[in-house]
C-alpha atoms as a PDB file:
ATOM      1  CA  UNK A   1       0.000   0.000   0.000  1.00  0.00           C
ATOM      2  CA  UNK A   2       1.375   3.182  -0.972  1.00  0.00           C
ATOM      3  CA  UNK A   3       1.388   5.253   2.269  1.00  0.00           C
ATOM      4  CA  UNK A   4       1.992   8.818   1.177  1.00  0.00           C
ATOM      5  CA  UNK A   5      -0.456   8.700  -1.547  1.00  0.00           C
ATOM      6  CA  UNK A   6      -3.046   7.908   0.596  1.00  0.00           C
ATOM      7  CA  UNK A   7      -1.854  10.671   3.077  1.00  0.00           C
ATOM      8  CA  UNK A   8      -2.051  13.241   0.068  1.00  0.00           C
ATOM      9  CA  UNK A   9      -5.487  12.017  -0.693  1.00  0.00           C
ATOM     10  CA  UNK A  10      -6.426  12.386   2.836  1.00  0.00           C
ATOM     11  CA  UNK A  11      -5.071  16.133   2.908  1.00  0.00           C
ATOM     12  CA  UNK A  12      -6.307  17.050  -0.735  1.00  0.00           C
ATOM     13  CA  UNK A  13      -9.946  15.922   0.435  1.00  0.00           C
ATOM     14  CA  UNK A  14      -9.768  18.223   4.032  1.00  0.00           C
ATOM     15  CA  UNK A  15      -8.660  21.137   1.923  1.00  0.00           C
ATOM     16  CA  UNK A  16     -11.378  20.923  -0.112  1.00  0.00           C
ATOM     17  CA  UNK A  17     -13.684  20.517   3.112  1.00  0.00           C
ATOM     18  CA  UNK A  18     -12.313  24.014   4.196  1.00  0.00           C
ATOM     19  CA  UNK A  19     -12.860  25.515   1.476  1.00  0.00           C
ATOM     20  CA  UNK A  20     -16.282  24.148   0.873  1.00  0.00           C
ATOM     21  CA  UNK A  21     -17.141  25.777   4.327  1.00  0.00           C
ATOM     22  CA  UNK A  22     -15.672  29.048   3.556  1.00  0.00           C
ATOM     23  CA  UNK A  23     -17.620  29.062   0.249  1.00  0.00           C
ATOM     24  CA  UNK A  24     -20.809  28.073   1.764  1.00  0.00           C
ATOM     25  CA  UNK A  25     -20.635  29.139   5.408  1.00  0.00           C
ATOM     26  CA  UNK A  26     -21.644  25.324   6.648  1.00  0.00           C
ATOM     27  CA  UNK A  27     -20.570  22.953   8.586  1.00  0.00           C
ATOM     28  CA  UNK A  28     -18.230  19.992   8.105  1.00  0.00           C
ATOM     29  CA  UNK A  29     -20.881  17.533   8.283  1.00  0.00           C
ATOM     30  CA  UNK A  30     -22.571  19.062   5.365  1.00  0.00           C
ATOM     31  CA  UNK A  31     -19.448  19.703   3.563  1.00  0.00           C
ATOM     32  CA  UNK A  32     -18.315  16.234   3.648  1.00  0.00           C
ATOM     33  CA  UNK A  33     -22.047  15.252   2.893  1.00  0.00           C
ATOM     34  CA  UNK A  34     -22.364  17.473  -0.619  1.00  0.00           C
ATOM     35  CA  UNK A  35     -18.858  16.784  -1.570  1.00  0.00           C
ATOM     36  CA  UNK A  36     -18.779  12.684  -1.475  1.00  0.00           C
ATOM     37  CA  UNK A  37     -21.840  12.529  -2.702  1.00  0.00           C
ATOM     38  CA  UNK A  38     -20.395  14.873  -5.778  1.00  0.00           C
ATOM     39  CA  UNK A  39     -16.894  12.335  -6.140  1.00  0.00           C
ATOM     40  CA  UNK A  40     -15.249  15.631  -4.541  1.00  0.00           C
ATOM     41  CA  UNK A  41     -15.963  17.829  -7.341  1.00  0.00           C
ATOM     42  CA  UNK A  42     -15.811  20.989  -5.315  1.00  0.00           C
ATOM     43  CA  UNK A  43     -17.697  22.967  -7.821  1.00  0.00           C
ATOM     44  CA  UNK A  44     -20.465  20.768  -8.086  1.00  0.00           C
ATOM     45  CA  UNK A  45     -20.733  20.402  -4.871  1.00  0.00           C
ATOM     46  CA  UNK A  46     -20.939  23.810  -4.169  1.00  0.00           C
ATOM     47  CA  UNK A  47     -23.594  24.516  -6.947  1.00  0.00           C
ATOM     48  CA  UNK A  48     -25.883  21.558  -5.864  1.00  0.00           C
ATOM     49  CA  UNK A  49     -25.648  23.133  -2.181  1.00  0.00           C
ATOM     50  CA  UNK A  50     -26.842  26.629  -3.327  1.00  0.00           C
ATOM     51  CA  UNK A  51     -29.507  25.283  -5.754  1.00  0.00           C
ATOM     52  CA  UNK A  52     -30.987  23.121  -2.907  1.00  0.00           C
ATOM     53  CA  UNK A  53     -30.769  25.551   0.166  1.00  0.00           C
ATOM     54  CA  UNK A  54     -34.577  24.375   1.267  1.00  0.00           C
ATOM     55  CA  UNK A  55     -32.879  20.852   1.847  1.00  0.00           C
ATOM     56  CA  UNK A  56     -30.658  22.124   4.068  1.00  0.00           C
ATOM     57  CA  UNK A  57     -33.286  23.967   6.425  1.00  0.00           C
ATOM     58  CA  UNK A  58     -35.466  20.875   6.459  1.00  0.00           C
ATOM     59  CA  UNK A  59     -32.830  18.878   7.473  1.00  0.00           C
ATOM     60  CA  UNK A  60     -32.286  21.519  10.796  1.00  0.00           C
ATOM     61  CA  UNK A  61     -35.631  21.684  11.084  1.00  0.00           C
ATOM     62  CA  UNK A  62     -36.018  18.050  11.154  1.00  0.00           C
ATOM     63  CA  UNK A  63     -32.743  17.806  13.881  1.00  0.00           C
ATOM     64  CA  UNK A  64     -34.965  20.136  16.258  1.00  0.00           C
ATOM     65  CA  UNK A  65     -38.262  17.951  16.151  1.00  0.00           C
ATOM     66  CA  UNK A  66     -35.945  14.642  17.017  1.00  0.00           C
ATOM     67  CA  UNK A  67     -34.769  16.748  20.219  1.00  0.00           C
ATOM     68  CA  UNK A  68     -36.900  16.514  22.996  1.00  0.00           C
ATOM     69  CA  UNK A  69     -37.752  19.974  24.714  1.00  0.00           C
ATOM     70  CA  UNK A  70     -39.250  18.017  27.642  1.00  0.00           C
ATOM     71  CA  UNK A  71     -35.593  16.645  28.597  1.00  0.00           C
ATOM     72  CA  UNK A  72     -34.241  20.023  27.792  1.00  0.00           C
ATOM     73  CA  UNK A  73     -35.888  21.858  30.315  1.00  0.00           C
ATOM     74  CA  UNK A  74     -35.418  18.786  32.461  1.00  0.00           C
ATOM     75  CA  UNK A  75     -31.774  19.569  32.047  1.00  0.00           C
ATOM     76  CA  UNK A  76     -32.037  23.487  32.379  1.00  0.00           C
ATOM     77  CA  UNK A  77     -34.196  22.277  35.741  1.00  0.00           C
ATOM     78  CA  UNK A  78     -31.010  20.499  36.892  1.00  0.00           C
ATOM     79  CA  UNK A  79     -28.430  23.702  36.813  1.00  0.00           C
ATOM     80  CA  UNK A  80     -30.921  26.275  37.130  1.00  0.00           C
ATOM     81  CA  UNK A  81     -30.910  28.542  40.165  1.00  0.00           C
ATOM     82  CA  UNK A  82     -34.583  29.366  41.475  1.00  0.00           C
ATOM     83  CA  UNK A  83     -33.500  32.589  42.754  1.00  0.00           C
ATOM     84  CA  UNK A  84     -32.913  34.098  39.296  1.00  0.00           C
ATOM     85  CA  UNK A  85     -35.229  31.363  36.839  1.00  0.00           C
ATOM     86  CA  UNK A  86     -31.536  30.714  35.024  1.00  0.00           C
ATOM     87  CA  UNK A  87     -28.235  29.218  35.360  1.00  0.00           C
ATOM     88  CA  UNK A  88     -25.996  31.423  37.556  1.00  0.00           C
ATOM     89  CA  UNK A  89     -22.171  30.949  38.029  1.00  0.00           C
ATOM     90  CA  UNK A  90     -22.202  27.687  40.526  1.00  0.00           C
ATOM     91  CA  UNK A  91     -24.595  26.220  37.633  1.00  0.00           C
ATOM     92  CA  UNK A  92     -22.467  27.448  34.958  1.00  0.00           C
ATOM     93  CA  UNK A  93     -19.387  25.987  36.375  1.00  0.00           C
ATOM     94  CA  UNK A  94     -21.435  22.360  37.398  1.00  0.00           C
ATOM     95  CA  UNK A  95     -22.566  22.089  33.658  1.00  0.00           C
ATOM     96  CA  UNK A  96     -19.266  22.653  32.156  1.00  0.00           C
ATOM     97  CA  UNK A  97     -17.679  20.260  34.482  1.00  0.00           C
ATOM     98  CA  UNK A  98     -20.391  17.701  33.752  1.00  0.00           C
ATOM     99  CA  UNK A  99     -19.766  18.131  30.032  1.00  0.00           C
ATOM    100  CA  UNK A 100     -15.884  18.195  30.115  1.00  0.00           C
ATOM    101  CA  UNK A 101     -15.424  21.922  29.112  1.00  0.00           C
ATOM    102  CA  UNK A 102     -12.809  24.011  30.067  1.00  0.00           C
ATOM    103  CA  UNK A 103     -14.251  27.361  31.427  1.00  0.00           C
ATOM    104  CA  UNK A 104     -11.266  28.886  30.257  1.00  0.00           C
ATOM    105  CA  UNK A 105     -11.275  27.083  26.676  1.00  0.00           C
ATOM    106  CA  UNK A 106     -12.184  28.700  23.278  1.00  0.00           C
ATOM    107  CA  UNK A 107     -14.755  26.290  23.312  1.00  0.00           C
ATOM    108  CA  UNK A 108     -16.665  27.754  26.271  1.00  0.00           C
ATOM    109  CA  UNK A 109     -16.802  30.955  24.115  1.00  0.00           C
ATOM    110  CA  UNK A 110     -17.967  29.189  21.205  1.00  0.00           C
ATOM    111  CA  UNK A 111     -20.542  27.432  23.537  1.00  0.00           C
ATOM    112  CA  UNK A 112     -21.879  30.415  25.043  1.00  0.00           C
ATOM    113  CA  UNK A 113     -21.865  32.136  21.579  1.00  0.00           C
ATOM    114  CA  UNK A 114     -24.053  29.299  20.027  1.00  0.00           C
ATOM    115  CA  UNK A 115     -26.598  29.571  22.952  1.00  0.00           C
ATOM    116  CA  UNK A 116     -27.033  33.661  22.521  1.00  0.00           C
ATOM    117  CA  UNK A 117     -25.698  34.375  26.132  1.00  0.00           C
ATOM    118  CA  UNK A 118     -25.913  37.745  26.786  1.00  0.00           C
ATOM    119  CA  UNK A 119     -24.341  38.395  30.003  1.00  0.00           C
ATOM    120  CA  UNK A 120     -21.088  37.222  31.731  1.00  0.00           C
ATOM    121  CA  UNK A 121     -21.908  34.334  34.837  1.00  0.00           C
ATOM    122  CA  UNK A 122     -26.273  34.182  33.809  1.00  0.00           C
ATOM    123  CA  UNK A 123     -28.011  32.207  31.312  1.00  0.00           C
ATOM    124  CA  UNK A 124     -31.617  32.520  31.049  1.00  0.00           C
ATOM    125  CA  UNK A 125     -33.893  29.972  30.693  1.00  0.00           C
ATOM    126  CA  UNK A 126     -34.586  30.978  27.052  1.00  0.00           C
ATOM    127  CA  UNK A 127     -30.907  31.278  26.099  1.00  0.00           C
ATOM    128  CA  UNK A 128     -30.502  27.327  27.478  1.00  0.00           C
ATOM    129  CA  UNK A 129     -33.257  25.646  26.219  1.00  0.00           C
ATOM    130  CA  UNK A 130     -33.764  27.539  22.498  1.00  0.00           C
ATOM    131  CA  UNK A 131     -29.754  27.239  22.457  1.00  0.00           C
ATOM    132  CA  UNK A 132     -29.595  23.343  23.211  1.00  0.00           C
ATOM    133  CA  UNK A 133     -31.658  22.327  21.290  1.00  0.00           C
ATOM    134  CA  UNK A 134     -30.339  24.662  18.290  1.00  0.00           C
ATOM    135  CA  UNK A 135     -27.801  22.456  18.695  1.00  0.00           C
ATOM    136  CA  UNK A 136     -29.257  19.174  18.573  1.00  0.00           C
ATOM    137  CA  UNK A 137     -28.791  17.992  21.857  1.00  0.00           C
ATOM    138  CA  UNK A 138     -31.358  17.023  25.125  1.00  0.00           C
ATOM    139  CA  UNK A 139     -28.818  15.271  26.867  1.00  0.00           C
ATOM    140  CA  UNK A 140     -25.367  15.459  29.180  1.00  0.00           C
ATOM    141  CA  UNK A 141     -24.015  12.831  26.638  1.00  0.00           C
ATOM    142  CA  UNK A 142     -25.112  14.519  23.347  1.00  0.00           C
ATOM    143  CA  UNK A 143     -23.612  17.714  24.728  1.00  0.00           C
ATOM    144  CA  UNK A 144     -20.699  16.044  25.879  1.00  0.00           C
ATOM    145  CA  UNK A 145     -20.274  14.845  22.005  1.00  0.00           C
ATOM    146  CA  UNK A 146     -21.404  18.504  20.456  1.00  0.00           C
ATOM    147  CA  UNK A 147     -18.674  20.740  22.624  1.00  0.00           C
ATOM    148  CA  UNK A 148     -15.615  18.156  22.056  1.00  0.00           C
ATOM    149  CA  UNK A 149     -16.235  20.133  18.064  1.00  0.00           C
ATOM    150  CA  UNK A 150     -17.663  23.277  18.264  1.00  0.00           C
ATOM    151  CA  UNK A 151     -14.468  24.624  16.824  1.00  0.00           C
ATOM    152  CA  UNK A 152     -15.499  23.338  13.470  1.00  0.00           C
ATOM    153  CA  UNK A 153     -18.439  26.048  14.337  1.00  0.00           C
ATOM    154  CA  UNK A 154     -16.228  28.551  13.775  1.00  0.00           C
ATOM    155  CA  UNK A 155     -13.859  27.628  10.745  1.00  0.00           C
ATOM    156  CA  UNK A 156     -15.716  29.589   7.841  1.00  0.00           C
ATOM    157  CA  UNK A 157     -14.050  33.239   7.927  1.00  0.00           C
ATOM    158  CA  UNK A 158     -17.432  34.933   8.702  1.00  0.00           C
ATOM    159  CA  UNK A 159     -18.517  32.523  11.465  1.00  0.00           C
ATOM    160  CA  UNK A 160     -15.268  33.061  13.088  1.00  0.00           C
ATOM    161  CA  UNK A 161     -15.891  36.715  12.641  1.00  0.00           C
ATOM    162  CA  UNK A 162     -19.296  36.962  13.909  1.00  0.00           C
ATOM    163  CA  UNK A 163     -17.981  34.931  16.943  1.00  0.00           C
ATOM    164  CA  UNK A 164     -15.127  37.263  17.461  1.00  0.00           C
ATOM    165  CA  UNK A 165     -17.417  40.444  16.998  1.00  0.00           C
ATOM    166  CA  UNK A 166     -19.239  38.475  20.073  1.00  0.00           C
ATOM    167  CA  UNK A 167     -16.977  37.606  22.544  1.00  0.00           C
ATOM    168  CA  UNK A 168     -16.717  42.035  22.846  1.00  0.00           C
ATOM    169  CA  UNK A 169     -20.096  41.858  24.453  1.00  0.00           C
ATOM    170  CA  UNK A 170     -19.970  38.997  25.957  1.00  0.00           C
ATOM    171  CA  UNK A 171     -16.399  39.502  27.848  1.00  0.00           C
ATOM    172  CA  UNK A 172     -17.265  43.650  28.918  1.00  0.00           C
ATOM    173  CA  UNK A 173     -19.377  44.305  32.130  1.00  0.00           C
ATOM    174  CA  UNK A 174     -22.771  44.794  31.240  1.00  0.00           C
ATOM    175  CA  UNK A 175     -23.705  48.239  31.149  1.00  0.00           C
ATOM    176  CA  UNK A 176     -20.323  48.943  30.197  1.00  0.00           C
ATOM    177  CA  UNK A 177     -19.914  50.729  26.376  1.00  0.00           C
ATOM    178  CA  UNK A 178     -15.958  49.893  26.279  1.00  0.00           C
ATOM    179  CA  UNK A 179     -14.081  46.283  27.894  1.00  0.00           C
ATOM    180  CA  UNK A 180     -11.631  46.528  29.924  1.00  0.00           C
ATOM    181  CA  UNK A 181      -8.183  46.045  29.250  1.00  0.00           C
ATOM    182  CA  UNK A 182      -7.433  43.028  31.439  1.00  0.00           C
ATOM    183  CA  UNK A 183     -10.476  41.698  30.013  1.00  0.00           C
ATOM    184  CA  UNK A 184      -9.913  42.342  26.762  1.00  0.00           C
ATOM    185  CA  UNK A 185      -6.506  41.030  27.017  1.00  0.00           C
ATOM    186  CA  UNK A 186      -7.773  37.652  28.061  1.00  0.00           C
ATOM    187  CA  UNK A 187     -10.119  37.256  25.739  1.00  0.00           C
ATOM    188  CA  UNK A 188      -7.408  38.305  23.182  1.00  0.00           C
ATOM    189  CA  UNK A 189      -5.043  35.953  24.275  1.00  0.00           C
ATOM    190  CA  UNK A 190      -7.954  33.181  23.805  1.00  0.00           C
ATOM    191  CA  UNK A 191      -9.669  33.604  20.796  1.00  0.00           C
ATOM    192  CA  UNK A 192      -6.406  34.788  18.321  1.00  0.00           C
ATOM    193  CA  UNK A 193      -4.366  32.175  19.791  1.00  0.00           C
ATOM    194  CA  UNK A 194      -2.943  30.843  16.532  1.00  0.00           C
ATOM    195  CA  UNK A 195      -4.265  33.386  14.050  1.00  0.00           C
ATOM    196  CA  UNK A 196      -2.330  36.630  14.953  1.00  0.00           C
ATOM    197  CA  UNK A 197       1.317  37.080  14.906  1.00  0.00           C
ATOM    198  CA  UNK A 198       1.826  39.520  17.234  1.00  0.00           C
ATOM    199  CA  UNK A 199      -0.749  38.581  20.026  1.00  0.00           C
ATOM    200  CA  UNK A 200       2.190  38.260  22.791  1.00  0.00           C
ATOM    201  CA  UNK A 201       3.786  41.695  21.429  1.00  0.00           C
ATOM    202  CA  UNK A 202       0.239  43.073  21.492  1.00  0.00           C
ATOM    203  CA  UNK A 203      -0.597  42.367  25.232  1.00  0.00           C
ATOM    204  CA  UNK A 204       2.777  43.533  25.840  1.00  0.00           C
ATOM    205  CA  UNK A 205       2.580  46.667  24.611  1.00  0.00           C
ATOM    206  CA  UNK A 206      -1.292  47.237  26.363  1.00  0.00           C
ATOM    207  CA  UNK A 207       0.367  46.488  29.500  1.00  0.00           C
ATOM    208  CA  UNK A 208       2.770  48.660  29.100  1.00  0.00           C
ATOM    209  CA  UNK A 209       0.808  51.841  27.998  1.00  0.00           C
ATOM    210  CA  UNK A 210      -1.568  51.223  30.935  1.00  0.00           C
ATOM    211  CA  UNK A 211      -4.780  51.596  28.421  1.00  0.00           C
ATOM    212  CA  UNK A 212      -7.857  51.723  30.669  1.00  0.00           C
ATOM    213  CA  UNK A 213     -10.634  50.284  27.900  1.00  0.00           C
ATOM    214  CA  UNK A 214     -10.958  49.182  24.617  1.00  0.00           C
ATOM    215  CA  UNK A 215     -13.881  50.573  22.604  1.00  0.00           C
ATOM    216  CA  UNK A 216     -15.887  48.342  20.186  1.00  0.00           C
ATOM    217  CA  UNK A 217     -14.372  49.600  16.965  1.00  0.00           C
ATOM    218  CA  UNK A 218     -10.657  49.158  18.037  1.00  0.00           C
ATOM    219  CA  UNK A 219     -11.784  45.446  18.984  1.00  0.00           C
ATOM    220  CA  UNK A 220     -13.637  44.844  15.950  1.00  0.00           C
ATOM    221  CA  UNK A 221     -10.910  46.425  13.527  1.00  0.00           C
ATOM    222  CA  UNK A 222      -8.160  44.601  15.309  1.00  0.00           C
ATOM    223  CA  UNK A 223      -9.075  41.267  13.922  1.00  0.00           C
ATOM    224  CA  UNK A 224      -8.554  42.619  10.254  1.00  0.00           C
ATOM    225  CA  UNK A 225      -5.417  44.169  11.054  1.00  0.00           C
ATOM    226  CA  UNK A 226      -4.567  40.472  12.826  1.00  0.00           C
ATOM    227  CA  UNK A 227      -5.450  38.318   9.671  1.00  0.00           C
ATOM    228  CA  UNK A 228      -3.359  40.567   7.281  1.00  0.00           C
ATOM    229  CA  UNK A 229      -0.454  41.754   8.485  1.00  0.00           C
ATOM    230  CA  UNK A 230       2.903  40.426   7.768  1.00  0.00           C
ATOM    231  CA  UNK A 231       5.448  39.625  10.126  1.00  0.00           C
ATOM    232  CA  UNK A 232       7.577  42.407   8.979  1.00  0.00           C
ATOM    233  CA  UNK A 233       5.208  44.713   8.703  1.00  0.00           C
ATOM    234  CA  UNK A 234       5.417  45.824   5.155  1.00  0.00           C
ATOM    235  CA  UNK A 235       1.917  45.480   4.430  1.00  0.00           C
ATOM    236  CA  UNK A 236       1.044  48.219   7.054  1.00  0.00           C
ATOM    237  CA  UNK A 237      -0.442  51.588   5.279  1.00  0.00           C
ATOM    238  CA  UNK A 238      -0.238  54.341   7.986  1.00  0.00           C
ATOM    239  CA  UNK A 239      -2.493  56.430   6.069  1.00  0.00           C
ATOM    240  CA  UNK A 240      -5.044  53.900   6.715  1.00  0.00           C
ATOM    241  CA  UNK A 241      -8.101  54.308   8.774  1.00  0.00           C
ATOM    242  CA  UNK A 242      -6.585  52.363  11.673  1.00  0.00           C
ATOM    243  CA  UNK A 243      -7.346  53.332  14.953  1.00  0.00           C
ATOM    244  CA  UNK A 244      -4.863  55.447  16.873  1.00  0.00           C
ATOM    245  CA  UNK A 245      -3.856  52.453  19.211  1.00  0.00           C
ATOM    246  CA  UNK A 246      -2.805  50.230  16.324  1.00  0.00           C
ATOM    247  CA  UNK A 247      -0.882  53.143  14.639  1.00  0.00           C
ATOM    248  CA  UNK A 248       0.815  53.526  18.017  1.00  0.00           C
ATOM    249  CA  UNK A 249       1.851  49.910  18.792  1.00  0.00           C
ATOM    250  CA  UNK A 250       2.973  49.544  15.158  1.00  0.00           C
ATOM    251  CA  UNK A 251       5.425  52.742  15.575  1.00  0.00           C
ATOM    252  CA  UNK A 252       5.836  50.937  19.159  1.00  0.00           C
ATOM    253  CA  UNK A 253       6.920  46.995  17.703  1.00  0.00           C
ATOM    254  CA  UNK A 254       8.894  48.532  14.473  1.00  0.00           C
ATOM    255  CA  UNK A 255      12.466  49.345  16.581  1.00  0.00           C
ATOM    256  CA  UNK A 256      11.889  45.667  18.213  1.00  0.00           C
ATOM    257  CA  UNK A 257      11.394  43.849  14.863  1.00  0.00           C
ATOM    258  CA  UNK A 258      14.442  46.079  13.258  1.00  0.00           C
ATOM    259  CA  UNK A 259      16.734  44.684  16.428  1.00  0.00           C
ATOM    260  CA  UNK A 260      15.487  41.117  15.878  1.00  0.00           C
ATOM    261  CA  UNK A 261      16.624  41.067  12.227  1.00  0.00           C
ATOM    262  CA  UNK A 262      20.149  42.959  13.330  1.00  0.00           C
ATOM    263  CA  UNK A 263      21.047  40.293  16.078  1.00  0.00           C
ATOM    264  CA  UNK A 264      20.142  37.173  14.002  1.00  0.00           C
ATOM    265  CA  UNK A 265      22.703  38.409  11.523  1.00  0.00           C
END
């Protein structure tokens, strides 16, 4: 058996997953779905998904009616706390334990994303039980099953971006217009793990120039400066409409980079 050529095939057909998810803005179980059943013709694939889109809706329509609300709200029942008629912190914390997610995970964002949650350490009964079973699930084990990939949730560009637009409101205090800078650095330092080169340098330099809050459109434009930028920086227009705080740590990282590239020679 020839090893590597069945490696190749193997990578070859997850590329073409990706990009049938970027194209389409689905998920991986309908990419793989539309693709194998097109002999991985990505283009056919992708025109057979956007000529059929009522399939698609039928087929999440008919995942909802095989969930069964009764066990949902038997489940919200279980975590709940009477006092506020939703899940408060203790619950919060019991649920994620009982369905192996890290608190602190990516994951937890994603999950509290895909339910709606509004607010930090509360999650009305609404948000659970329309959120759960959005998801397919009216069990501990079926959630256990859904969170172990609801990264995949977030691999098409604008998924990820609509998550990442999110996790602003979610992470600030509520009330609050701007986040707070240890806040925001956290959240930073969870959700562009892996997709920005300069997330260490950009903590760094927050720390550093003691910035009280970050506003909404410095959080939001952040991410496009993240996913373009090269490492030495020669992409960078400073006559763009960046916001002051990027212009600043760019000016502020530009002597460090400049040293790097002396001392390696």
């Amino acid at each position: 058996m020839n090893f590597s050529s069945k490696k190749s095939s193997s990578s070859s057909k997850e590329r073409m997953v990706n990009k049938f998810m970027q194209l389409t803005a689905t998920g991986e179980k309908t990419a793989y779905y539309c693709l194998s059943s097109h002999n991985w013709k990505l283009e056919e694939a992708c025109d057979y998904y956007f000529n059929n889109p009522d399939k698609y809706t039928r087929d999440h329509h008919k995942q909802q009616i095989l969930v069964d609300r009764k066990k949902v709200q038997h489940l919200f029942d279980k975590y709940k706390d009477p006092a506020i008629d939703g899940l408060g912190v203790e619950g919060i914390v019991k649920l994620f334990q009982d369905i192996n997610l890290d608190i602190l995970s990516v994951n937890a964002l994603i999950f509290n994303w895909k339910l709606g949650v509004a607010e930090q350490g509360r999650v009305t009964r609404e948000e659970f039980c329309n959120g759960i079973m959005n998801m397919g699930c009216d069990s501990l084990d079926k959630l256990r099953s859904r969170v172990a990939v609801l990264n995949q949730d977030i691999k098409p560009p604008n998924k990820f971006r609509e998550f990442y637009q999110y996790t602003f409101h979610f992470a600030k205090d509520s009330g609050a217009k701007n986040l707070g800078i240890d806040d925001a650095i956290e959240t930073w330092k969870i959700v562009l793990d892996g997709r920005f080169i300069f997330l260490q340098e950009w903590c760094e330099f927050l720390r550093q120039h003691d910035r009280r809050s970050i506003p909404r459109d410095t959080w939001n434009l952040l991410l496009d400066f993240a996913l373009t930028i090269k490492q030495d920086l020669s992409n960078y227009d400073d006559e763009g409409a960046w916001p002051v705080l990027i212009d600043e740590f760019v000016e502020w990282i530009k002597p460090k980079l400049g040293s790097s590239s002396t001392s390696m020679q």
